[in-house]
N, C-alpha and C. Protein backbone atom coordinates (compact mmCIF):
# COMPACT_ATOMS: atom_id res chain seq x y z
N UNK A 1 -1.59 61.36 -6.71
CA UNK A 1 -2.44 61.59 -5.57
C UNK A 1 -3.85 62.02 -6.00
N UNK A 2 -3.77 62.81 -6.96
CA UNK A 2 -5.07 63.07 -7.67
C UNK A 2 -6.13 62.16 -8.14
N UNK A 3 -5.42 60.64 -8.49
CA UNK A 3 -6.31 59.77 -9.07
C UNK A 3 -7.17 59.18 -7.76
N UNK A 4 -6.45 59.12 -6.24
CA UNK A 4 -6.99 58.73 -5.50
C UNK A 4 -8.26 59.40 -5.60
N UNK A 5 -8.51 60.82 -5.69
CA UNK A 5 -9.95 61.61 -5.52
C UNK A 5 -10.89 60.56 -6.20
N UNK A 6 -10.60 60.23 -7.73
CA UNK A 6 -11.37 59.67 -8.44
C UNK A 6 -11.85 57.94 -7.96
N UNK A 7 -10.51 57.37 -7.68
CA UNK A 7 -10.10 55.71 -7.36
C UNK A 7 -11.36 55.40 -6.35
N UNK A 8 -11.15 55.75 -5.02
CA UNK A 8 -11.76 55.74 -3.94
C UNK A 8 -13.58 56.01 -3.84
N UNK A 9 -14.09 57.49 -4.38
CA UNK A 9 -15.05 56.85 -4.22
C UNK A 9 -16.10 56.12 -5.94
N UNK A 10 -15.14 55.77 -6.36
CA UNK A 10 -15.26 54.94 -7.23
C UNK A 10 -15.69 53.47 -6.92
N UNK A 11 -14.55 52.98 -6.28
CA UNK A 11 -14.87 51.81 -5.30
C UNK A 11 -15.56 52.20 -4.46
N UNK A 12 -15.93 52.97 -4.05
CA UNK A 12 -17.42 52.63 -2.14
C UNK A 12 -18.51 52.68 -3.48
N UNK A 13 -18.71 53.58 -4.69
CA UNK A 13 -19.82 52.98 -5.19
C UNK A 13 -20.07 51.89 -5.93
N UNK A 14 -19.10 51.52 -6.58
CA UNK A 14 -19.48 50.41 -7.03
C UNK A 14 -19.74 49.03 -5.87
N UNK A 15 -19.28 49.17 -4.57
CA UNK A 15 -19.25 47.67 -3.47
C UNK A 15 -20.73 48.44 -3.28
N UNK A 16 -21.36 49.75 -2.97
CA UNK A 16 -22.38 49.94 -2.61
C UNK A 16 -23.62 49.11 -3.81
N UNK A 17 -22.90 49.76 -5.02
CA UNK A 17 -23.95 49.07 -6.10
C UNK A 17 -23.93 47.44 -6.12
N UNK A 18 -23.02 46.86 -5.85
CA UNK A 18 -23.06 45.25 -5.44
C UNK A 18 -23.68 44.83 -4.01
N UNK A 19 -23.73 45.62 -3.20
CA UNK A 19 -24.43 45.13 -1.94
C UNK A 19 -25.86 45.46 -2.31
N UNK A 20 -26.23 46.75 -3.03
CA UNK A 20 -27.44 46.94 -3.43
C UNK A 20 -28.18 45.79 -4.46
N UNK A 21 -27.76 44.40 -5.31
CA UNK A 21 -27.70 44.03 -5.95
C UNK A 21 -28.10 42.43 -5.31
N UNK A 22 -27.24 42.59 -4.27
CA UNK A 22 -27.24 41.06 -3.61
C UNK A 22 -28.63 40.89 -2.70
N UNK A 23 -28.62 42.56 -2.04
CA UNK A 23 -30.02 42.97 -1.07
C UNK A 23 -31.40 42.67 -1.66
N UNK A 24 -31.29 43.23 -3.38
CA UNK A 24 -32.40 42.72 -4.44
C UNK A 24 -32.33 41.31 -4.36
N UNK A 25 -31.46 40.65 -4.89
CA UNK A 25 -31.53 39.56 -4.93
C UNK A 25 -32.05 38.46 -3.87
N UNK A 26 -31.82 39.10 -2.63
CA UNK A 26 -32.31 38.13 -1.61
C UNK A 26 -33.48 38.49 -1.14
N UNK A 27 -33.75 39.57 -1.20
CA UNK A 27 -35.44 39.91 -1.53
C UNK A 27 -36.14 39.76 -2.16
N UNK A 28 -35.52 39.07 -3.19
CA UNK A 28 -37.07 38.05 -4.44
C UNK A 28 -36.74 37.19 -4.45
N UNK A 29 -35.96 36.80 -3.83
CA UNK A 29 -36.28 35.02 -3.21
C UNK A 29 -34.80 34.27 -4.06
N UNK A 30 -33.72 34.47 -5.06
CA UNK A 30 -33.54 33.89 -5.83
C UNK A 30 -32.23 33.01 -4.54
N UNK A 31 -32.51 33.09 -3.30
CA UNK A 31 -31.69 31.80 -2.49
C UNK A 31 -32.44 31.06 -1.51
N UNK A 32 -33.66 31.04 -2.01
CA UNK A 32 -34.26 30.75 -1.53
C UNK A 32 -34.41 28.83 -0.70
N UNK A 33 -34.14 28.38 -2.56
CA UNK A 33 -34.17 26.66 -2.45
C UNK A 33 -32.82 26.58 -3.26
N UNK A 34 -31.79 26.04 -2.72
CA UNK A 34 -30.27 26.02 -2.92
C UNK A 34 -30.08 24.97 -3.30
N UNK A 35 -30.88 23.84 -2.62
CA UNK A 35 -30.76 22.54 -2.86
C UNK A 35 -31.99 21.76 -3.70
N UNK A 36 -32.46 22.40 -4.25
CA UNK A 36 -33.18 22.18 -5.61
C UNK A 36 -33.01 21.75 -6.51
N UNK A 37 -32.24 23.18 -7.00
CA UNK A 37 -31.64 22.51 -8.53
C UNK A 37 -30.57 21.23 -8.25
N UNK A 38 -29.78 21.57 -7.57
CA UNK A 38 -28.87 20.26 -6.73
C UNK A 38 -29.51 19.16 -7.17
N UNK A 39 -30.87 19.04 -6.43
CA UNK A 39 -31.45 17.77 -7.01
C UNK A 39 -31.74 17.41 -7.84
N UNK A 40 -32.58 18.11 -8.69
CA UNK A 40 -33.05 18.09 -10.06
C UNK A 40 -32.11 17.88 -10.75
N UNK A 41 -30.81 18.23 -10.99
CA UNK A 41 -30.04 17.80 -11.96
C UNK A 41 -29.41 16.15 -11.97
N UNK A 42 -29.84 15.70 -10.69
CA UNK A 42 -29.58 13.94 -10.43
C UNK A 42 -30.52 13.13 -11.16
N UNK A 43 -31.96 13.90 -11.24
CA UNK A 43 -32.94 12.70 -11.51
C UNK A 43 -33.32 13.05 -13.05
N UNK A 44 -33.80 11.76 -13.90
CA UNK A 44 -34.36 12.19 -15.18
C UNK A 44 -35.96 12.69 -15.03
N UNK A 45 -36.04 13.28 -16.20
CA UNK A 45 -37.23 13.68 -16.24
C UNK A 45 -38.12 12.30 -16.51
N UNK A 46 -37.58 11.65 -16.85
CA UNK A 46 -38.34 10.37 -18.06
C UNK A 46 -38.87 9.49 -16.86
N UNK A 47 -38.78 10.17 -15.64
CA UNK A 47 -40.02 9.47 -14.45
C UNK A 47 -41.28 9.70 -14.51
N UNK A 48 -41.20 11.28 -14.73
CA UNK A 48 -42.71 11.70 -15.45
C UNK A 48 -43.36 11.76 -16.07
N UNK A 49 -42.22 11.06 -17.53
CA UNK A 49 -43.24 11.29 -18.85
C UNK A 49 -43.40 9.98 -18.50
N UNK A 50 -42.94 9.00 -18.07
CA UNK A 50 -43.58 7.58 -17.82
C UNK A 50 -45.09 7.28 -16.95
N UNK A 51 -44.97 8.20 -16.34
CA UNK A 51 -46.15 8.84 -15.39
C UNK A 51 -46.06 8.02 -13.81
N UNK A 52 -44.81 7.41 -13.84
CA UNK A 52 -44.13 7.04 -12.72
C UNK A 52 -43.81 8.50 -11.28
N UNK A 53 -43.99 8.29 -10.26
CA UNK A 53 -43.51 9.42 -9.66
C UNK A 53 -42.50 9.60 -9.76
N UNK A 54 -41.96 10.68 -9.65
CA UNK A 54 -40.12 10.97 -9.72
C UNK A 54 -39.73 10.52 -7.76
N UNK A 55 -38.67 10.55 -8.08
CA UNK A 55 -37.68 10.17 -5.90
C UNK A 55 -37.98 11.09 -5.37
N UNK A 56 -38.34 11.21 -4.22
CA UNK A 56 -38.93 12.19 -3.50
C UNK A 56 -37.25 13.94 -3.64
N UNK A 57 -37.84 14.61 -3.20
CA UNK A 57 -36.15 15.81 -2.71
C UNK A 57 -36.39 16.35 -1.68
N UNK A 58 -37.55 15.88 -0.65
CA UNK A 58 -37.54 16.36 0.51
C UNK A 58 -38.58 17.82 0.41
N UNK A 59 -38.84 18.56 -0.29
CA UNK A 59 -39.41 19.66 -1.25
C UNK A 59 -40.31 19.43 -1.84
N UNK A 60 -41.31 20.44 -1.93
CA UNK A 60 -42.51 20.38 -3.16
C UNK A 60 -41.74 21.44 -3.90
N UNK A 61 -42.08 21.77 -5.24
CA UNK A 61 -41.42 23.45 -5.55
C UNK A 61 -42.52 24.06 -5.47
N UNK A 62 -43.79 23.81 -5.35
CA UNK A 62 -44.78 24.96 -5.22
C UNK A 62 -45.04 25.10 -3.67
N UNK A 63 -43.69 24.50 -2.36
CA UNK A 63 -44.18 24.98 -1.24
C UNK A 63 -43.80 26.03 -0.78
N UNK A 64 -42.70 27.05 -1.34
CA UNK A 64 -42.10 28.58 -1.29
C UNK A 64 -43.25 29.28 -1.54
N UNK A 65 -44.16 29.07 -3.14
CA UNK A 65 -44.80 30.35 -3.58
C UNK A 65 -45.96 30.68 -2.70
């Protein structure tokens, strides 16, 4: 029964330190464009070094900053 003292708020801080974590996280943006990388990993780069445009993704990436 004793370990409960320790168990319990053991767990509320650590879910607190993970909600505190996710709150950062979505406050600097990092879910921002989800479907980004998604795309980027379909197309080659070797559109650009050709100096061909790359397929559109619906997205600029400099239209977030």
């Amino acid at each position: 029964m004793s370990s409960l003292l320790i168990l319990i708020p053991a767990a509320l801080l650590l879910g607190l330190a993970g909600l505190a974590a996710f709150l950062w996280a979505l406050r600097a943006g990092q879910f921002d464009d989800l479907e980004g990388a998604a795309n980027r990993i379909l197309f080659d780069d070797e559109a650009e070094e050709e100096g061909r445009a790359p397929p559109p993704t619906g997205r600029s990436r400099d239209s977030d900053r």
